[in-house]
C-alpha atoms as a PDB file:
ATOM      1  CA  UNK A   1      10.724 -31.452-215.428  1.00  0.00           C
ATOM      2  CA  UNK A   2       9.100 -27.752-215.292  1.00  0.00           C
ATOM      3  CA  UNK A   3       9.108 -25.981-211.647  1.00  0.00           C
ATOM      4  CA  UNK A   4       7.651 -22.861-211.205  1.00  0.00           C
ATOM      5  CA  UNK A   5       7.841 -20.983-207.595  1.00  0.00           C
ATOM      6  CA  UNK A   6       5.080 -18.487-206.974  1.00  0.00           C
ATOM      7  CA  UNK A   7       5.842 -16.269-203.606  1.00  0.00           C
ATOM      8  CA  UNK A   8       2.532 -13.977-202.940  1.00  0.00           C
ATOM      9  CA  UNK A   9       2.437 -11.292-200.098  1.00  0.00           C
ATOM     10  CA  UNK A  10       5.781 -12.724-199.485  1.00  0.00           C
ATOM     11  CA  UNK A  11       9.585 -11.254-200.636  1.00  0.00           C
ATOM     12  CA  UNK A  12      11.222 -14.168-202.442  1.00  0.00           C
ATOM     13  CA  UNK A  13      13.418 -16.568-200.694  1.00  0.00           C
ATOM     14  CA  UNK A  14      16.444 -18.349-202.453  1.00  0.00           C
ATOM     15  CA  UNK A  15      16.698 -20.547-199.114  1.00  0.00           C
ATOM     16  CA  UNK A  16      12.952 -21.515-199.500  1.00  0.00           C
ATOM     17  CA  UNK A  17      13.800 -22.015-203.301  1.00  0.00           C
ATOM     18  CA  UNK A  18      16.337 -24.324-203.160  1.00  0.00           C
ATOM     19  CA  UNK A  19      14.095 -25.912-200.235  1.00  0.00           C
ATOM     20  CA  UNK A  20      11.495 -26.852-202.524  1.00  0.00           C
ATOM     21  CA  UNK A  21      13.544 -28.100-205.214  1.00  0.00           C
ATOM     22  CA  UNK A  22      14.945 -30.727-203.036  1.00  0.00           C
ATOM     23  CA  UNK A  23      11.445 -31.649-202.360  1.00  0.00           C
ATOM     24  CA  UNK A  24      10.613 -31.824-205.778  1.00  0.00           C
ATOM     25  CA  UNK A  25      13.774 -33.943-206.777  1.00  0.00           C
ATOM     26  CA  UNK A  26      11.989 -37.083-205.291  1.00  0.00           C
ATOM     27  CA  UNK A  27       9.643 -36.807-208.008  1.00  0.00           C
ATOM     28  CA  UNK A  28      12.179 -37.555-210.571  1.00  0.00           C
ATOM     29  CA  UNK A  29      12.130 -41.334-210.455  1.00  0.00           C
ATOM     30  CA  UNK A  30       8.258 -41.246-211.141  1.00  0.00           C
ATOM     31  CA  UNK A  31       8.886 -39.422-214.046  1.00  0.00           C
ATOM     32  CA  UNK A  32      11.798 -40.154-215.826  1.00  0.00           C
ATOM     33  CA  UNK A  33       9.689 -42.842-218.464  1.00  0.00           C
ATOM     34  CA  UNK A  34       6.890 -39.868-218.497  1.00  0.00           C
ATOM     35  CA  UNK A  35       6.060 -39.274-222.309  1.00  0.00           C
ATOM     36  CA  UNK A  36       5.900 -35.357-222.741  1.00  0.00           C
ATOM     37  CA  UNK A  37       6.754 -32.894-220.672  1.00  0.00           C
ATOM     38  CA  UNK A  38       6.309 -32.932-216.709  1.00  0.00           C
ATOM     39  CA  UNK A  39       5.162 -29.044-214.675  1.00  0.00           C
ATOM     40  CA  UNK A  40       5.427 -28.797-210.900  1.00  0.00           C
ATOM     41  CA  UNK A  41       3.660 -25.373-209.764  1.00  0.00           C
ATOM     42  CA  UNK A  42       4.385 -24.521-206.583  1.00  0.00           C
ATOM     43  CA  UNK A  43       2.722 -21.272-204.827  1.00  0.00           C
ATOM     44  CA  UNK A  44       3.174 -20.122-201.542  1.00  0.00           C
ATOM     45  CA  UNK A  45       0.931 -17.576-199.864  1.00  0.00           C
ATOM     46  CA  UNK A  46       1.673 -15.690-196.525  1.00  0.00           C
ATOM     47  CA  UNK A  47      -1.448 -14.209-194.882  1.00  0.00           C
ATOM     48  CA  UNK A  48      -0.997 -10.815-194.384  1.00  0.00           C
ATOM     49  CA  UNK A  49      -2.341  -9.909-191.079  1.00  0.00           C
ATOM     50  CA  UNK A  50      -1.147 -13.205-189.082  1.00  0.00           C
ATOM     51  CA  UNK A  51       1.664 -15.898-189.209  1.00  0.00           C
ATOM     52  CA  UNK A  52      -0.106 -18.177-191.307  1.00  0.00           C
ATOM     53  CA  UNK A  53       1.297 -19.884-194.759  1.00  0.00           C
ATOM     54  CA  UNK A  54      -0.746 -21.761-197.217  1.00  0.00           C
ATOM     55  CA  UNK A  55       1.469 -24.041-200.191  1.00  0.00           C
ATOM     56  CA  UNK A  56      -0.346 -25.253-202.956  1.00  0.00           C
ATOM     57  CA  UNK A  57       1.512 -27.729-205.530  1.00  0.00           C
ATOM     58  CA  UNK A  58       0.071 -28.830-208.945  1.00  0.00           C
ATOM     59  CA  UNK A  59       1.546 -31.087-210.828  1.00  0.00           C
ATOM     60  CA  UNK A  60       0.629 -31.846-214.665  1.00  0.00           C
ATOM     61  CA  UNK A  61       1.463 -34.226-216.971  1.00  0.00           C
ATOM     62  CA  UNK A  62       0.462 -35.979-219.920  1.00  0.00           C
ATOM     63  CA  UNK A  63      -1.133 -38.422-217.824  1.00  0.00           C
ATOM     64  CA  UNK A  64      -1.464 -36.776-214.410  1.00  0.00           C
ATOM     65  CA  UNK A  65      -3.200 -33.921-213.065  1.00  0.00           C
ATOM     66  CA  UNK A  66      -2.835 -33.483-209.332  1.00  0.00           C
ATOM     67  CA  UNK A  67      -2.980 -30.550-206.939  1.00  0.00           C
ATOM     68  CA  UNK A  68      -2.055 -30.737-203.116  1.00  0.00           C
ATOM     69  CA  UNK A  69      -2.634 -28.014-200.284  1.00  0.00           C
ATOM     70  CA  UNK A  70      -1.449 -27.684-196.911  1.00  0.00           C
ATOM     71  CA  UNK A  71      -2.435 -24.246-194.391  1.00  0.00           C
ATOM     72  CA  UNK A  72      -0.568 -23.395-191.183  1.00  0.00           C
ATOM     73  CA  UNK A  73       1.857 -21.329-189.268  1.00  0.00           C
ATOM     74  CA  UNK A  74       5.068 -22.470-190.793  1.00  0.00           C
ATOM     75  CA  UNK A  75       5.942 -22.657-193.618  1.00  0.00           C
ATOM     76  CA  UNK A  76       8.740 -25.068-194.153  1.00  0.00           C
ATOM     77  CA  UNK A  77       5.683 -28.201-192.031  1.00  0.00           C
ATOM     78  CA  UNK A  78       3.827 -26.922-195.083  1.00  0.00           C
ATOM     79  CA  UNK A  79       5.996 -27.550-197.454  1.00  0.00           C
ATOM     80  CA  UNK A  80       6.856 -30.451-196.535  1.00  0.00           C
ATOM     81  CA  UNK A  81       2.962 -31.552-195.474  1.00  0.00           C
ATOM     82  CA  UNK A  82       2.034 -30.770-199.581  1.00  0.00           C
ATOM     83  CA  UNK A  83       5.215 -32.544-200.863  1.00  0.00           C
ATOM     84  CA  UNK A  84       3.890 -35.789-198.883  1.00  0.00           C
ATOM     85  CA  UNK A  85       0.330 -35.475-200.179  1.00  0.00           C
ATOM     86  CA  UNK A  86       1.099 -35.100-203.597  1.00  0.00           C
ATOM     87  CA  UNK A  87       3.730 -38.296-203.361  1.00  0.00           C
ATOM     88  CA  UNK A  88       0.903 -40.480-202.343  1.00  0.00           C
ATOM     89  CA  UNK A  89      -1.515 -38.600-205.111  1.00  0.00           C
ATOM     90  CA  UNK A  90       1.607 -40.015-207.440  1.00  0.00           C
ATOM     91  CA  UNK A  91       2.569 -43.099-205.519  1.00  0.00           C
ATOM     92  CA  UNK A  92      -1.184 -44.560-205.746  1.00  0.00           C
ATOM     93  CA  UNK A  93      -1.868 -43.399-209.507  1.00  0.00           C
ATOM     94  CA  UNK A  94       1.478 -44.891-210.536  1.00  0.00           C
ATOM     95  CA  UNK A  95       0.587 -48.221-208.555  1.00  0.00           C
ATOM     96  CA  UNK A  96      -2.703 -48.087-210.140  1.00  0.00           C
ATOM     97  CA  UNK A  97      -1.318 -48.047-213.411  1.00  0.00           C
ATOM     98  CA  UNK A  98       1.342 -50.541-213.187  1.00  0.00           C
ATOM     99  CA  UNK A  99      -2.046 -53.027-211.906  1.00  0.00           C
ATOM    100  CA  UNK A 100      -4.066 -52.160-214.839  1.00  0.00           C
ATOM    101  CA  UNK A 101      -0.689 -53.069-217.303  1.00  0.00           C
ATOM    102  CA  UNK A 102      -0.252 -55.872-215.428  1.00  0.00           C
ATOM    103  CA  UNK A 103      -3.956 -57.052-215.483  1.00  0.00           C
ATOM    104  CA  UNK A 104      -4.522 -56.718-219.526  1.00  0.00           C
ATOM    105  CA  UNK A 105      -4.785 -60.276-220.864  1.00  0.00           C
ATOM    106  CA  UNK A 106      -1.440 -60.426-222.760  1.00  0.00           C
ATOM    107  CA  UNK A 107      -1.346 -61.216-226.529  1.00  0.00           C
ATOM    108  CA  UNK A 108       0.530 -64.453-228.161  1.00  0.00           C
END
């Protein structure tokens, strides 16, 4: 699996790194059967002027193509508010799939 960790109008942070890579390890077991490779973006934006974050995480796959936002005032609720919207984005395509496999009239 591809990660990539955009900081903007923000100094880098190995602690918020390392953060978000533990997020992203959940996604492993959805993707270890994934034909071709797997990208997790993951961009984090401070507003300048205020205390205000916005995290934006794409994923993108051979099959998938999801993106999940979250804005507030800090930045690890963020995190952690676009890691949970992107599992369910996952969660309910995978489920989705696994019913449509499931519900093709088998051959003999």
């Amino acid at each position: 699996m591809n990660r990539k960790i955009t900081f903007r109008s923000m100094d880098h942070s190995d602690i918020i790194e390392n953060y978000i890579n533990k997020k992203l390890d959940k996604f492993d077991k959805f993707f270890k059967d994934e034909q071709g490779p797997v990208s997790f973006e993951v961009v984090l934006e401070a507003h300048r002027i205020k205390n205000y974050f916005i995290v934006e995480v794409r994923l993108q796959s051979r099959e998938y193509n999801f993106v999940a936002q979250a804005e507030g005032d800090d930045m690890y609720t963020m995190i952690d508010e676009a890691e949970h919207k992107m599992m369910q984005q996952v969660s309910r395509a995978k489920e989705k799939r696994i019913h449509e496999i499931d519900s093709q009239p088998k051959m003999k």
